[in-house]
Structures are given as C-alpha cells and as structure tokens.
N, C-alpha and C. Protein backbone atom coordinates (compact mmCIF):
# COMPACT_ATOMS: atom_id res chain seq x y z
N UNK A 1 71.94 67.32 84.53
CA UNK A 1 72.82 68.46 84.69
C UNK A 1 74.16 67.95 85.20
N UNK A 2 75.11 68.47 84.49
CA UNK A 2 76.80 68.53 84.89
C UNK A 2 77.47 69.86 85.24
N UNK A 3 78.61 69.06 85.87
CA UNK A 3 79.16 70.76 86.11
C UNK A 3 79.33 70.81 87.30
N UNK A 4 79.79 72.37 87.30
CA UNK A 4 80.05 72.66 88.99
C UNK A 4 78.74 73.38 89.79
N UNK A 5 77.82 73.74 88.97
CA UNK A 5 76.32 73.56 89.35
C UNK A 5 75.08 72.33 89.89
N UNK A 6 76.05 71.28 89.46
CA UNK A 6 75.19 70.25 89.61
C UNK A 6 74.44 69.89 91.10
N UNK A 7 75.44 69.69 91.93
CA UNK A 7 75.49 70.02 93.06
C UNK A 7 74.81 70.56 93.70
N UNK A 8 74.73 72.13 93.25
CA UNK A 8 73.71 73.24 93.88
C UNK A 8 72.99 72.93 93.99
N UNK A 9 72.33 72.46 92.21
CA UNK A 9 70.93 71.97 92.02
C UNK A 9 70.50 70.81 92.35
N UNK A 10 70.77 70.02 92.73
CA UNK A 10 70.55 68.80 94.07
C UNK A 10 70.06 69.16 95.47
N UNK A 11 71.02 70.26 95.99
CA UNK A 11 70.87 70.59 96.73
C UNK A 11 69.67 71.39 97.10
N UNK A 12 69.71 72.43 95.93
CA UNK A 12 68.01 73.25 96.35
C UNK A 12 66.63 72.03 95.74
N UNK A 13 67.11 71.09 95.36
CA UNK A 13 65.81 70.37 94.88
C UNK A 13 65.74 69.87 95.97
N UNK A 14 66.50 69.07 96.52
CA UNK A 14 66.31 68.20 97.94
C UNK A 14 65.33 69.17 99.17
N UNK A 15 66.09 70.50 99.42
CA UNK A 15 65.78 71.38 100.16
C UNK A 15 63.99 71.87 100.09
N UNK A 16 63.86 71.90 98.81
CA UNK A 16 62.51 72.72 97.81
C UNK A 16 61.21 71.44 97.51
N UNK A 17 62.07 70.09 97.98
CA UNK A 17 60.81 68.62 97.99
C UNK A 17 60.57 68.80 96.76
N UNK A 18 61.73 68.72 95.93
CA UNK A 18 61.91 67.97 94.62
C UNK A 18 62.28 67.12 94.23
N UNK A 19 63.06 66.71 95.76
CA UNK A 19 63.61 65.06 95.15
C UNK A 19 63.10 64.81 96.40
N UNK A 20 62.67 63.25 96.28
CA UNK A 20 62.48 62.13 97.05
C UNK A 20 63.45 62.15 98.21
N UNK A 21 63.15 61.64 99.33
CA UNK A 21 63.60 61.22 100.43
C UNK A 21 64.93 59.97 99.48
N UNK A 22 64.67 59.32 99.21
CA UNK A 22 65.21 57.52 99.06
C UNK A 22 66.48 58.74 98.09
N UNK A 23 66.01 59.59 97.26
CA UNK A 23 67.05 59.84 96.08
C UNK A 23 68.04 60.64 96.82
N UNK A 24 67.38 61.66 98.06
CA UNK A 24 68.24 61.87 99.22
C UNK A 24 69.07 61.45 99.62
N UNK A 25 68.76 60.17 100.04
CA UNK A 25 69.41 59.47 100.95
C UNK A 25 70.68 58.80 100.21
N UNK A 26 70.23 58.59 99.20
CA UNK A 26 71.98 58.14 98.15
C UNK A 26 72.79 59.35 97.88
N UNK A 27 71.86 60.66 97.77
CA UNK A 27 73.17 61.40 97.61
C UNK A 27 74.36 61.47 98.79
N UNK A 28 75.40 61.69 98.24
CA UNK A 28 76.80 61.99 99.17
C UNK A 28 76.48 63.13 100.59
N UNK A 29 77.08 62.36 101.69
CA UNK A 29 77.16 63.24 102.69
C UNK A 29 77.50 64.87 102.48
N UNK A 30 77.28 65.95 102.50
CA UNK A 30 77.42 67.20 102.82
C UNK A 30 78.98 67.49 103.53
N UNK A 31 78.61 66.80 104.39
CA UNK A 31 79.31 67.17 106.11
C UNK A 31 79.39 68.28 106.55
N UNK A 32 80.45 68.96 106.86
CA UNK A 32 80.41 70.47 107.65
C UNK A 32 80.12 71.50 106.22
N UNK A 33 78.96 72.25 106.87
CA UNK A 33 78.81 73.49 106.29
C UNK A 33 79.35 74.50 106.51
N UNK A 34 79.73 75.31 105.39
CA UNK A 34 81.20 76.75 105.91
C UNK A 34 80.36 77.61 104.98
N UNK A 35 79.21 78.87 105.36
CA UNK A 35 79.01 80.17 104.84
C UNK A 35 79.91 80.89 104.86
N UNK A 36 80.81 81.13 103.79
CA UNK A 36 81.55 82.39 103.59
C UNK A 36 81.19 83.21 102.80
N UNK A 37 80.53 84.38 103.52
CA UNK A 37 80.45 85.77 103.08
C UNK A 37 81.33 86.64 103.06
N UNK A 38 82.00 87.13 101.84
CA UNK A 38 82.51 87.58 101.35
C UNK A 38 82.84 89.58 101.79
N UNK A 39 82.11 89.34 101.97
CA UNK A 39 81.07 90.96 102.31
C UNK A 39 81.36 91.24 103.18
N UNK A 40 81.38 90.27 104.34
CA UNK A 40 81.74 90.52 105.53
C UNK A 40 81.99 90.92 106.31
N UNK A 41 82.46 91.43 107.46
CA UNK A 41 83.53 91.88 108.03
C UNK A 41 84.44 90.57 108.78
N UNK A 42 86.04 90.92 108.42
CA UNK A 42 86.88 90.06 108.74
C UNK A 42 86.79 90.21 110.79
N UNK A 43 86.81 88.95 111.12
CA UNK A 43 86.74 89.16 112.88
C UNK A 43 88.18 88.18 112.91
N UNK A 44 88.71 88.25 114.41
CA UNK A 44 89.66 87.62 115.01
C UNK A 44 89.83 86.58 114.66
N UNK A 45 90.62 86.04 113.93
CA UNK A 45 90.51 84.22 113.39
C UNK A 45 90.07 84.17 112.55
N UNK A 46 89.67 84.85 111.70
CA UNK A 46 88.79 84.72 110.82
C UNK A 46 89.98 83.89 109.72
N UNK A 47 89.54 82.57 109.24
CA UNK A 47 90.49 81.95 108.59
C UNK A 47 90.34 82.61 107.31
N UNK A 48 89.44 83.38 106.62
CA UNK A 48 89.27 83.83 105.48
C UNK A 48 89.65 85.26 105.46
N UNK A 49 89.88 86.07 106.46
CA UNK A 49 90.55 87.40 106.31
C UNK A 49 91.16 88.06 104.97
N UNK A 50 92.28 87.16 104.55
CA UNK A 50 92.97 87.57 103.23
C UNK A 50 92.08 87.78 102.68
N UNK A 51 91.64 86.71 102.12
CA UNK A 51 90.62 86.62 100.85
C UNK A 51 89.30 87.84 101.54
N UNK A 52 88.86 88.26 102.18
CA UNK A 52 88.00 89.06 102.59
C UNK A 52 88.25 90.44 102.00
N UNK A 53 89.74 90.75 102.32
CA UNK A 53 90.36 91.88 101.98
C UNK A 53 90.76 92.13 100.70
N UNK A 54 91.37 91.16 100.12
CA UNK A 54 91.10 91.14 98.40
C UNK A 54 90.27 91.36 98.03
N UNK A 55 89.06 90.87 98.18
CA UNK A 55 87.61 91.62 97.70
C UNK A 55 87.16 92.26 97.89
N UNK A 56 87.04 92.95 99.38
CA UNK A 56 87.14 94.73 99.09
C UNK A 56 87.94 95.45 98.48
N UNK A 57 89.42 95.11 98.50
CA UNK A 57 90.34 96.19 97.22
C UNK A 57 90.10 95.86 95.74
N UNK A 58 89.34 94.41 95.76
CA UNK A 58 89.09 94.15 94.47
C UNK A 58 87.53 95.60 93.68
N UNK A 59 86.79 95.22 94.85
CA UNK A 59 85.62 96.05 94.60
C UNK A 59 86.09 97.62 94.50
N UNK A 60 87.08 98.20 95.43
CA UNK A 60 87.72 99.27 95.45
C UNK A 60 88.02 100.18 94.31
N UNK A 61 89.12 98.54 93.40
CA UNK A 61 89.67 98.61 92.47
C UNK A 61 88.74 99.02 91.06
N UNK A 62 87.79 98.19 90.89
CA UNK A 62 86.69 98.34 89.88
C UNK A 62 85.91 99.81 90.37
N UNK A 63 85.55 100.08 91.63
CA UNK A 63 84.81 101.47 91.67
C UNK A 63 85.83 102.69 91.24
N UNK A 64 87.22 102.46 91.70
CA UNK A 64 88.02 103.55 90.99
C UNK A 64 87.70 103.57 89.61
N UNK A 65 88.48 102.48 88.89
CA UNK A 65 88.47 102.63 87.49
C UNK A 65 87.34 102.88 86.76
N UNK A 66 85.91 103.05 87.36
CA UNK A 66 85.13 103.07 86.64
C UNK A 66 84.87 104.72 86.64
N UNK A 67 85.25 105.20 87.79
CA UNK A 67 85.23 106.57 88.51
C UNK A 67 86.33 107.17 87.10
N UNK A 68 86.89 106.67 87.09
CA UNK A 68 88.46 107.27 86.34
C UNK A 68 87.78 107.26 84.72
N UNK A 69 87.31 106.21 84.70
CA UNK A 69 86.18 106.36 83.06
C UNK A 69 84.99 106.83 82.86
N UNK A 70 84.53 107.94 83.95
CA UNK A 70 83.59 108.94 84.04
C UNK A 70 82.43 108.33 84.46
N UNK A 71 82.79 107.58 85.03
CA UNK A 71 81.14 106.73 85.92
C UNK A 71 80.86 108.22 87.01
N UNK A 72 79.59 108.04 87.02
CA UNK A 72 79.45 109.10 88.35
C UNK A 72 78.46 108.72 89.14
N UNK A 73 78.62 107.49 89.72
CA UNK A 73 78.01 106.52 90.72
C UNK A 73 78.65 106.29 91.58
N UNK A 74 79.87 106.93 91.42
CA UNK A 74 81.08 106.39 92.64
C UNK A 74 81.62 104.94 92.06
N UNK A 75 81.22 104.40 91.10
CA UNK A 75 81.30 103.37 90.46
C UNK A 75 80.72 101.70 90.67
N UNK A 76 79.17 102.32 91.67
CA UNK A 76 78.86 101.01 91.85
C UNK A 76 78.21 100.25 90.99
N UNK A 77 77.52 100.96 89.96
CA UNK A 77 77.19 100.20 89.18
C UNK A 77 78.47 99.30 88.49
N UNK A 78 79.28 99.66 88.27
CA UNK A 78 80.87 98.96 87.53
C UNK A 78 80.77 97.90 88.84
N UNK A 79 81.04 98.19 90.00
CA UNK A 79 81.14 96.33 90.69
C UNK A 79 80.07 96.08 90.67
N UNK A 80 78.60 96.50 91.12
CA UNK A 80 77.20 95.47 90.86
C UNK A 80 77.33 94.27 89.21
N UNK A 81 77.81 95.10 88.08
CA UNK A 81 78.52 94.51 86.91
C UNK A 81 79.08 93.39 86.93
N UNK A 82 80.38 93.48 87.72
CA UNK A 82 81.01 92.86 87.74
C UNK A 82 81.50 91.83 88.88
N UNK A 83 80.26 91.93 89.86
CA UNK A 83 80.51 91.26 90.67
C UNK A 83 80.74 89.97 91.01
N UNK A 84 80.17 88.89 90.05
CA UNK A 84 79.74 87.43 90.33
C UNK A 84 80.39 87.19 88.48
N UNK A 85 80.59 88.02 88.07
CA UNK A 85 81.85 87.78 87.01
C UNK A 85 83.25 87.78 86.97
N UNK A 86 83.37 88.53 87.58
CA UNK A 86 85.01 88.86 87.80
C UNK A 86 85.26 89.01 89.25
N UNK A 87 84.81 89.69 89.85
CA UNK A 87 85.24 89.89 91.46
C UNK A 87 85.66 89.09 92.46
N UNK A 88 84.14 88.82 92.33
CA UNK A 88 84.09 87.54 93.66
C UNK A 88 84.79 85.86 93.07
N UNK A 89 84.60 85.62 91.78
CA UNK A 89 85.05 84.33 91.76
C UNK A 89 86.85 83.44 91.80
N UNK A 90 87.68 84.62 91.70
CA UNK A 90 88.87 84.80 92.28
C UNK A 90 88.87 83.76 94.07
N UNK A 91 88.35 84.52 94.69
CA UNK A 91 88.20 84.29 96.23
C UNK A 91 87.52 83.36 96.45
N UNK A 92 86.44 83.30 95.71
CA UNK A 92 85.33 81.85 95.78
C UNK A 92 86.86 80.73 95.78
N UNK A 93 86.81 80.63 94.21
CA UNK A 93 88.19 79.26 93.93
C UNK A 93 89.10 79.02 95.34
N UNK A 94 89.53 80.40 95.55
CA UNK A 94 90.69 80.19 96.36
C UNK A 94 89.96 79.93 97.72
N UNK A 95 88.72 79.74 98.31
CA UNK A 95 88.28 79.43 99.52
C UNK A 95 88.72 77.75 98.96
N UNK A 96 87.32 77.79 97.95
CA UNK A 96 87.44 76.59 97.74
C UNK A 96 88.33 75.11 97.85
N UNK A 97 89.56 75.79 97.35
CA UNK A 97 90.85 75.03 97.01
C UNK A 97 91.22 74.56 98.41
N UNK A 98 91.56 76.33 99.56
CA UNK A 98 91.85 75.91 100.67
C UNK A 98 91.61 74.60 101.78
N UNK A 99 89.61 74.89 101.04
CA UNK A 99 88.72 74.54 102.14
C UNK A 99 89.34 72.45 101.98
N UNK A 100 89.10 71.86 100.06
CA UNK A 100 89.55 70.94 99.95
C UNK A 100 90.79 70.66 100.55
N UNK A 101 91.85 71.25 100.77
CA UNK A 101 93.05 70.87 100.89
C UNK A 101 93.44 70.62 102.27
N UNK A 102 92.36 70.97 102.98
CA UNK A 102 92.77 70.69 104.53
C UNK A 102 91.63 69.67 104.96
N UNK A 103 90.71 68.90 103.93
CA UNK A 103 90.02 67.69 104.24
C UNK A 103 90.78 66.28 103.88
C-alpha cells in the first residue's frame, strides 16, 4: 500500500499485532501525538480555533443549502453526506500543513 493511507495502515496493524515487533521497530518514530477533533469545542488557546469554526459554518453552510433544496432534516443528512468528502478535509489539510510547518 501507497499513499496518504499508508501510514494509517501501519499504524492500526502495529496497534491490532499485525506486524511484528522487529518490523515495528524500523518503522519511523511517531513523536508527538496531536488529536484534533474537529467537532469540538474551541477552548482558550486552542491553536486550532479557526479551523474549528470553519467547520461548523462549513457544516452550517451545507445544512442550509440542503434546507433551501427542500431537505426536511434540518439538513443533516446533506452534512452526514458530505462530511469526510467535502467538509472536513479542507481543515484536515490545513491542520496538517500547519502542524508540518512548525516541525
């Protein structure tokens, strides 16, 4: 496997005792782990705030318009849709980018 999945899947194999200790041990350090949930609520410092708030007006944005095209869910099915397609991966990148650029 290639890609920007590859990774993952290293990772849950290692985790899941799919890979060997020794094949472990060559993979690349980790180092600091950063859960950013998206979902969240933004707190004091929160270095991800912006991006927090974009994705609620993002989600906002999609429940209107779907509201406005006669959804009558309030439009959650339109972001459940579109969530891990369009929504969230905006903010993902841009953590991402940040997170590289200050290592």
């Amino acid at each position: 496997m290639s890609g920007p999945y590859a990774m993952a899947a290293f990772v849950d194999a290692v985790f899941s005792g799919r890979v060997s200790s020794g094949a472990a041990a060559r993979a690349p350090s980790p180092g600091p782990v950063i859960v950013l949930d998206l979902d969240s609520t933004a707190s004091g410092g929160d270095p991800y705030a912006e991006l927090k708030s974009q994705s609620v007006m993002a989600k906002q944005i999609a429940a209107a318009t779907a509201v406005a095209q006669g959804a009558t869910d309030g439009g959650s099915s339109a972001v459940a849709d579109a969530y891990h397609a369009g929504l969230v991966p905006p903010s993902c990148l841009a953590a991402v980018k940040d997170f590289f650029a200050t290592r």
